[in-house]
PDB file of N, CA and C in Angstrom:
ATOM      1  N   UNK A   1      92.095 104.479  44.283  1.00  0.00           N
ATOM      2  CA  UNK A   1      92.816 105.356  45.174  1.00  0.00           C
ATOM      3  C   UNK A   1      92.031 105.592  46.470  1.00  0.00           C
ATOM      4  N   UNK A   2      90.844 105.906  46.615  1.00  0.00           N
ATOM      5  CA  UNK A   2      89.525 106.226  47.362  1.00  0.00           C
ATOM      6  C   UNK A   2      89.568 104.926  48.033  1.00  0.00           C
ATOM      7  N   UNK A   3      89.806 103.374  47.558  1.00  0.00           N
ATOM      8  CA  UNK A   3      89.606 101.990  48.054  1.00  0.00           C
ATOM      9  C   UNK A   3      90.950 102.148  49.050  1.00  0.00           C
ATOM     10  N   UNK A   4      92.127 102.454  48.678  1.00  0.00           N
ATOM     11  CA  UNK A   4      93.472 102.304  48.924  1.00  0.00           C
ATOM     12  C   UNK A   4      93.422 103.714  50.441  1.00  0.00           C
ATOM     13  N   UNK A   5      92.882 104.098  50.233  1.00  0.00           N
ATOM     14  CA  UNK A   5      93.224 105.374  51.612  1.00  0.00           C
ATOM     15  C   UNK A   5      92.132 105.127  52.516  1.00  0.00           C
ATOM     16  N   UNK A   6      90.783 104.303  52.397  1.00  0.00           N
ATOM     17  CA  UNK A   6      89.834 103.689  53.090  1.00  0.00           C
ATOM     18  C   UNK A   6      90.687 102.741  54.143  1.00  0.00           C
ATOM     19  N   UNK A   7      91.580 101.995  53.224  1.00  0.00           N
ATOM     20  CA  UNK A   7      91.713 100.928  54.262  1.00  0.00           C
ATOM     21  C   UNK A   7      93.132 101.240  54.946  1.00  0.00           C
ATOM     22  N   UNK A   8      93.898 101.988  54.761  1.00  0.00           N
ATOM     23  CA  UNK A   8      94.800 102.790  54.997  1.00  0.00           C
ATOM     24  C   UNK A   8      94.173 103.427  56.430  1.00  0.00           C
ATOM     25  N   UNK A   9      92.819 104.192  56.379  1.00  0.00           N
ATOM     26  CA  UNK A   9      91.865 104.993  57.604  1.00  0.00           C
ATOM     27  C   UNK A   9      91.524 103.618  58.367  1.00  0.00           C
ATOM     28  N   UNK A  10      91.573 102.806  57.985  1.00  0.00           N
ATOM     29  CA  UNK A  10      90.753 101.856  58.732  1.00  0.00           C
ATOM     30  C   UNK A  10      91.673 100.664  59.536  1.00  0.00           C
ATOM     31  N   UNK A  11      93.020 100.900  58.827  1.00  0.00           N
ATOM     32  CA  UNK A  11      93.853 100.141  59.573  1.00  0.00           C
ATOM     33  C   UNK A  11      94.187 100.742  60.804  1.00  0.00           C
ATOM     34  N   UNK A  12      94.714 102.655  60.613  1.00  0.00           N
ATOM     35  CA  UNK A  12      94.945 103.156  60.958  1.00  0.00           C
ATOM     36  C   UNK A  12      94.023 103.392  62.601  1.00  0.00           C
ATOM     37  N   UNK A  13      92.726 103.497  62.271  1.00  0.00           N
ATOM     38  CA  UNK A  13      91.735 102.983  63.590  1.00  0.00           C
ATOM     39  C   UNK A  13      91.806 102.092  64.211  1.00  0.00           C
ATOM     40  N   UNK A  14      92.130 101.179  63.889  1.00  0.00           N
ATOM     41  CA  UNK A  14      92.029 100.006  64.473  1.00  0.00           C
ATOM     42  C   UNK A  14      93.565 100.046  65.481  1.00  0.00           C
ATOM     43  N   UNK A  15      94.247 100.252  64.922  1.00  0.00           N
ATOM     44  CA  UNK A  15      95.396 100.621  65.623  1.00  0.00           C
ATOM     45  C   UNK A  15      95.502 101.428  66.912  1.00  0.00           C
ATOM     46  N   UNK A  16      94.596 102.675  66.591  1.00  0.00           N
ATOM     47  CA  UNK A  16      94.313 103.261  67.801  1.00  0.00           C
ATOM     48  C   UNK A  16      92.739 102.955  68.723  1.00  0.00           C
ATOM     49  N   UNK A  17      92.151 102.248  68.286  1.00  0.00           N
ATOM     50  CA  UNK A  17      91.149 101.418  69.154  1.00  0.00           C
ATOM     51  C   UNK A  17      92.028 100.497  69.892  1.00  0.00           C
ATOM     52  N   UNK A  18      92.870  99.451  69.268  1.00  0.00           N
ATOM     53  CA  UNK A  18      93.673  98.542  70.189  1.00  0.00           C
ATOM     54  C   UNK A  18      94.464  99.367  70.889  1.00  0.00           C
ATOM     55  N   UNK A  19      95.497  99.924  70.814  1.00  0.00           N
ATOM     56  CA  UNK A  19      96.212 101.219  71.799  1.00  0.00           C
ATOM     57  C   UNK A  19      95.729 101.613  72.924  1.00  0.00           C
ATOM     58  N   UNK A  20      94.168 102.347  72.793  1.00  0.00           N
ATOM     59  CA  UNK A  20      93.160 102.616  73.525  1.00  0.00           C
ATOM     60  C   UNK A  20      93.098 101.598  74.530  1.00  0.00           C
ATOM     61  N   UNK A  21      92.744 100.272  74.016  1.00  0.00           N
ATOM     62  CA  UNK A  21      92.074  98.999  74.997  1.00  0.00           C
ATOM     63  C   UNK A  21      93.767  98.692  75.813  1.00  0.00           C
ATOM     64  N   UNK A  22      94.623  98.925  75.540  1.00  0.00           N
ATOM     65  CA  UNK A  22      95.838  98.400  76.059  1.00  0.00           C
ATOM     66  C   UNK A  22      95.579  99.708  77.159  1.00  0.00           C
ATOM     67  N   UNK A  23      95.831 101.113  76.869  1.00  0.00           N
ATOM     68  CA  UNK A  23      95.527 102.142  77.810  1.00  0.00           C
ATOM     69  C   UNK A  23      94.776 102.144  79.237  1.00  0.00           C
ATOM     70  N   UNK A  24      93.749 101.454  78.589  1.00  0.00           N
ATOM     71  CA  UNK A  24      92.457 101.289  79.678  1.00  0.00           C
ATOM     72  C   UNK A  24      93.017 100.086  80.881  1.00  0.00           C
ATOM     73  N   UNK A  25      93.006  98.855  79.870  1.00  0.00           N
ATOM     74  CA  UNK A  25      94.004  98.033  80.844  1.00  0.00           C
ATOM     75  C   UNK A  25      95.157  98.415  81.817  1.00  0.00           C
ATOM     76  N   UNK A  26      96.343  99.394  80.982  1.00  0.00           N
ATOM     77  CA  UNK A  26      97.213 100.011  82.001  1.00  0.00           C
ATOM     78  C   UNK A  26      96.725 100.294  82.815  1.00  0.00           C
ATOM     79  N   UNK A  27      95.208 101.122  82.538  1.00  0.00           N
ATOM     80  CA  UNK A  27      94.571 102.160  83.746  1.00  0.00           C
ATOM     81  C   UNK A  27      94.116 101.359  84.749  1.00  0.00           C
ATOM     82  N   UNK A  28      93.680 100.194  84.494  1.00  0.00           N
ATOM     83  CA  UNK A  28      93.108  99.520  85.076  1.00  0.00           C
ATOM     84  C   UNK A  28      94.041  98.786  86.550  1.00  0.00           C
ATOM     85  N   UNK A  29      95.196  98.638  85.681  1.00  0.00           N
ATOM     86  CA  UNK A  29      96.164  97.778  86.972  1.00  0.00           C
ATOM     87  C   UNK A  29      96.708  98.449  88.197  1.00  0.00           C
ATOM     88  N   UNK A  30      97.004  99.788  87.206  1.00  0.00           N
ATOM     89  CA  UNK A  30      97.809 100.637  87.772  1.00  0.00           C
ATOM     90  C   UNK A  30      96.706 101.584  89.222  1.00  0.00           C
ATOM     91  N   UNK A  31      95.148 101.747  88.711  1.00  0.00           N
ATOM     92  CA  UNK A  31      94.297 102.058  89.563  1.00  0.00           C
ATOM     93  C   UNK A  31      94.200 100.882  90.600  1.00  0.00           C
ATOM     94  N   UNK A  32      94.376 100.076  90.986  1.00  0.00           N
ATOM     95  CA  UNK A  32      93.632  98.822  91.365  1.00  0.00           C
ATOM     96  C   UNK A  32      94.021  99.184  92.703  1.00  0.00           C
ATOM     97  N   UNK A  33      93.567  98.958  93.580  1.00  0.00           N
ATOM     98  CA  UNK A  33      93.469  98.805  95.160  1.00  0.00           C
ATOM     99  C   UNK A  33      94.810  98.801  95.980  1.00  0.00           C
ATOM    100  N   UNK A  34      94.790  97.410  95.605  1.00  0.00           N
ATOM    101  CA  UNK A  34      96.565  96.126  95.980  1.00  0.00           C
ATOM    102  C   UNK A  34      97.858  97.549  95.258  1.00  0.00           C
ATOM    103  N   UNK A  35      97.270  97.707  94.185  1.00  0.00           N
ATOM    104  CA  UNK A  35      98.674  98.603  93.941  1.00  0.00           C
ATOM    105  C   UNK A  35      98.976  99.870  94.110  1.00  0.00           C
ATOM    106  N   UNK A  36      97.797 100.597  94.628  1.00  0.00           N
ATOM    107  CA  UNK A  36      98.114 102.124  95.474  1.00  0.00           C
ATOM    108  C   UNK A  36      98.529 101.561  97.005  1.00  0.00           C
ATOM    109  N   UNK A  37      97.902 100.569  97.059  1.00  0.00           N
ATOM    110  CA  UNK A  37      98.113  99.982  98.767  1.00  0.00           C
ATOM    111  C   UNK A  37      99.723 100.078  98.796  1.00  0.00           C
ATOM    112  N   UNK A  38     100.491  99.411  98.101  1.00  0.00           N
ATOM    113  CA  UNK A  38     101.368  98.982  97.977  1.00  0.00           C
ATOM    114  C   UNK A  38     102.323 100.014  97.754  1.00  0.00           C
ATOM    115  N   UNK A  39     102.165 100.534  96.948  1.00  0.00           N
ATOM    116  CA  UNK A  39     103.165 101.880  96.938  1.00  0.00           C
ATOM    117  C   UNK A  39     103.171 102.550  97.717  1.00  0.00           C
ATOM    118  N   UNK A  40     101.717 103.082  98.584  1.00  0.00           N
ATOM    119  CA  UNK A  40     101.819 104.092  99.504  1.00  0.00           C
ATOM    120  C   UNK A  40     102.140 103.515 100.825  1.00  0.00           C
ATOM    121  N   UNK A  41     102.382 102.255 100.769  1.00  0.00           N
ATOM    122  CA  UNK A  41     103.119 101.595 102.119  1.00  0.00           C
ATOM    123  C   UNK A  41     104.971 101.401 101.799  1.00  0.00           C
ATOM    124  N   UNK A  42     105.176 101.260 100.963  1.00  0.00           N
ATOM    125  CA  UNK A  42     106.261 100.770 100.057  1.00  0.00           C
ATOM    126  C   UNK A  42     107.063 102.173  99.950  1.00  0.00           C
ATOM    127  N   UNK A  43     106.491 103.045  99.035  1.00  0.00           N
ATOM    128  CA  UNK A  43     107.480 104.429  98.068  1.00  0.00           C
ATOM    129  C   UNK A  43     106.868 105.413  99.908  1.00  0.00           C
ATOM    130  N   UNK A  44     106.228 106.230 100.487  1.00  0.00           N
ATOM    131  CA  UNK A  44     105.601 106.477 101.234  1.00  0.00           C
ATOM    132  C   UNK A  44     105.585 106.417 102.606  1.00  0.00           C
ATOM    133  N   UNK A  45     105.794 105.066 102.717  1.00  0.00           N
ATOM    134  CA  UNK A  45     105.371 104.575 104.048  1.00  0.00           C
ATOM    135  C   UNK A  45     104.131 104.991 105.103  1.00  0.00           C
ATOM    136  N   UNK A  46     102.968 105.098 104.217  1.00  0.00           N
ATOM    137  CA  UNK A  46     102.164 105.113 104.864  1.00  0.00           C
ATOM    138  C   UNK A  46     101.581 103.885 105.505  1.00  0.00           C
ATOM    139  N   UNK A  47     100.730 103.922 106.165  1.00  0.00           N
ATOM    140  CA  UNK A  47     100.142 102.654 107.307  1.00  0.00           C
ATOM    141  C   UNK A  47      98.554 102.322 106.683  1.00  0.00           C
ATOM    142  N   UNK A  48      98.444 101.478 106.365  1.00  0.00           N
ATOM    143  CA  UNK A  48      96.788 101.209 106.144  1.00  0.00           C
ATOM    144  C   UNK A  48      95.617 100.976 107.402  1.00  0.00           C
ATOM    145  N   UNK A  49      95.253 102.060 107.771  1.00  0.00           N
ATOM    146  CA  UNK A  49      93.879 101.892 108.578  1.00  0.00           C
ATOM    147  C   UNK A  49      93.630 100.422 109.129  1.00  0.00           C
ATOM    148  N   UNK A  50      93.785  99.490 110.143  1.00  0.00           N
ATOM    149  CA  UNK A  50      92.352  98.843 110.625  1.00  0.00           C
ATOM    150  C   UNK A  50      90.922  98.905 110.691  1.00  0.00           C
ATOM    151  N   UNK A  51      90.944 100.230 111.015  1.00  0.00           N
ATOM    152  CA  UNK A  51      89.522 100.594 111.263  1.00  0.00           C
ATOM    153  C   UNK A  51      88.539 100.096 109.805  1.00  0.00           C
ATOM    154  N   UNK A  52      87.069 100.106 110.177  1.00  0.00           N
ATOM    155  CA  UNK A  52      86.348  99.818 109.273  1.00  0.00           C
ATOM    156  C   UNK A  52      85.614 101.364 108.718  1.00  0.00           C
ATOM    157  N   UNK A  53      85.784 101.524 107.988  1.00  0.00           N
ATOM    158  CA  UNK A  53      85.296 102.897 107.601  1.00  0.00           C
ATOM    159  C   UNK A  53      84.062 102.730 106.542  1.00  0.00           C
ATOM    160  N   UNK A  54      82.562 103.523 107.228  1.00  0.00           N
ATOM    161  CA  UNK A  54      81.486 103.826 106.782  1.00  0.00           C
ATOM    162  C   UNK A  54      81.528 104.625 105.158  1.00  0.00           C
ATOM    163  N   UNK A  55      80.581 103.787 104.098  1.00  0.00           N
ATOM    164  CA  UNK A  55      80.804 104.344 102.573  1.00  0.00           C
ATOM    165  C   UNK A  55      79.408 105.756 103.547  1.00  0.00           C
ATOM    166  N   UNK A  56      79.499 106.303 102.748  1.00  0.00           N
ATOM    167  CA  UNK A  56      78.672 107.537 102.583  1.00  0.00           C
ATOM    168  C   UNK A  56      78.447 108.023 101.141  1.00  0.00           C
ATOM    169  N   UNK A  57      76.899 107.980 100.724  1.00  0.00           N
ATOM    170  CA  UNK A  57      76.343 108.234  99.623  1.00  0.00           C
ATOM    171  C   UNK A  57      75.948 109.324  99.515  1.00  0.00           C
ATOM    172  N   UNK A  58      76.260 110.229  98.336  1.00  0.00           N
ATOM    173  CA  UNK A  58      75.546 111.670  98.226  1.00  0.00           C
ATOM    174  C   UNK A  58      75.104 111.998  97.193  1.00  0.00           C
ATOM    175  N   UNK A  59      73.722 112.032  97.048  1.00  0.00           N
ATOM    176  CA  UNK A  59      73.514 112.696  96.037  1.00  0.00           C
ATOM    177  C   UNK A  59      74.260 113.696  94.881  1.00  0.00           C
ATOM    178  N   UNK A  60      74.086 113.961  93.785  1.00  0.00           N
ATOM    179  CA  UNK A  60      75.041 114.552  92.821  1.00  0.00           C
ATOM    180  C   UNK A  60      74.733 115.794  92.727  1.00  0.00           C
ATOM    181  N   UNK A  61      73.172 116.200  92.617  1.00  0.00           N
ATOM    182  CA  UNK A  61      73.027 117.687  92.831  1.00  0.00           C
ATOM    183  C   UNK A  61      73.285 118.401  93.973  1.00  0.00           C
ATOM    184  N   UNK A  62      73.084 117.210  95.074  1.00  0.00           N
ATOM    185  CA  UNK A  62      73.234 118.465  96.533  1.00  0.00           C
ATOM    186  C   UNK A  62      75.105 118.487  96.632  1.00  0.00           C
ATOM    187  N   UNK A  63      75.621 117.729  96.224  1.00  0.00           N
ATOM    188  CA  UNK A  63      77.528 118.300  95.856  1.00  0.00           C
ATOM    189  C   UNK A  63      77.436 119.509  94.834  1.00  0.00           C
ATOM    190  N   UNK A  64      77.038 119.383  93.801  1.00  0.00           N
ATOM    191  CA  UNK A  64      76.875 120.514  93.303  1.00  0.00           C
ATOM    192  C   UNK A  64      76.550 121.874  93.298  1.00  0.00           C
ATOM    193  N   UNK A  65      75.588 121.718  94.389  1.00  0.00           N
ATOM    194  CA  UNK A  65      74.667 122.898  95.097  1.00  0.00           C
ATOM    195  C   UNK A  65      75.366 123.096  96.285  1.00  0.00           C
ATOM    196  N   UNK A  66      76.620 122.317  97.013  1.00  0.00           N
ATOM    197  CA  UNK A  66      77.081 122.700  97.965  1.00  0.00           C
ATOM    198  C   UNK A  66      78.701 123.573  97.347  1.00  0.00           C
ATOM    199  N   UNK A  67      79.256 122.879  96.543  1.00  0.00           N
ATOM    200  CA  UNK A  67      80.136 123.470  95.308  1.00  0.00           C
ATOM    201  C   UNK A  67      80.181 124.897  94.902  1.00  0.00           C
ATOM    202  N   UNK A  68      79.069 125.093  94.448  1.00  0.00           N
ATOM    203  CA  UNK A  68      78.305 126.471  93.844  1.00  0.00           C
ATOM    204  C   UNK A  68      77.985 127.215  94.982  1.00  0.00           C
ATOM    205  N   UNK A  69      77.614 126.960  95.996  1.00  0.00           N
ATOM    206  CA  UNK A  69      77.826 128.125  97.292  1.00  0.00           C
ATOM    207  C   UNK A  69      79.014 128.353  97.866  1.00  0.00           C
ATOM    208  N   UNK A  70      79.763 127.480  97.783  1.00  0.00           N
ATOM    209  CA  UNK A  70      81.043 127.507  98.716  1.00  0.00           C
ATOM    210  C   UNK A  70      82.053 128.514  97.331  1.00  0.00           C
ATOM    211  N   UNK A  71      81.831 127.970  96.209  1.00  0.00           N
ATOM    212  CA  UNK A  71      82.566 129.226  95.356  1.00  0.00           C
ATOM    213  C   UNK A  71      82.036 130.386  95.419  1.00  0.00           C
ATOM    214  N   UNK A  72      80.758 130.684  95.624  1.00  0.00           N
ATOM    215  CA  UNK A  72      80.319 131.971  95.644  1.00  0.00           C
ATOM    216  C   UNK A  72      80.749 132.895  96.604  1.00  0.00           C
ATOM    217  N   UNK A  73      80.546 132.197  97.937  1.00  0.00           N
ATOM    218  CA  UNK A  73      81.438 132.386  99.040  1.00  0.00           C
ATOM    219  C   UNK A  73      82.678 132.759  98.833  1.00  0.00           C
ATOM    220  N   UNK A  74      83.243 132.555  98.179  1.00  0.00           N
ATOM    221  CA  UNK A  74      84.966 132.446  98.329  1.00  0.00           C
ATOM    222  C   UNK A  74      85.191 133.262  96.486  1.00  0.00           C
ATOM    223  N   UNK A  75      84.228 133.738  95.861  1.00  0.00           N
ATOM    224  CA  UNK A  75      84.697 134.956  95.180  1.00  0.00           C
ATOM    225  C   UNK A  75      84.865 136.299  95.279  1.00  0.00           C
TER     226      UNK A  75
END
């Protein structure tokens, strides 16, 4: 009985591990570049930039530490 509800749990995982990996994939397409581009020119009509736009890196604590003042501020 104990053998019989093991693999019963274990089919049952596996089921939702594959589910999962199909999920991620959705997430994956549906995030992708080409296809927000596309909708928000498409459903939207927004315009995509020419311009070349600068990445900017920030540290994780000083967002945090800027976060935490600006709420303090604003309680």
């Amino acid at each position: 009985m104990l053998n019989k509800e093991k693999d019963n749990l274990e089919t049952l995982l596996s089921q939702k591990i594959s589910k999962r990996e199909m999920l991620i994939v959705e997430l994956q397409r549906i995030s992708s570049e080409d296809k927000i581009v596309k909708i928000a020119t498409e459903s939207i009509g927004l315009k995509r930039s020419q311009e070349v736009y600068k990445k900017i890196y920030l540290d994780e604590k000083l967002v945090e530490r800027v976060v935490n003042i600006v709420n303090k501020k604003y309680e």
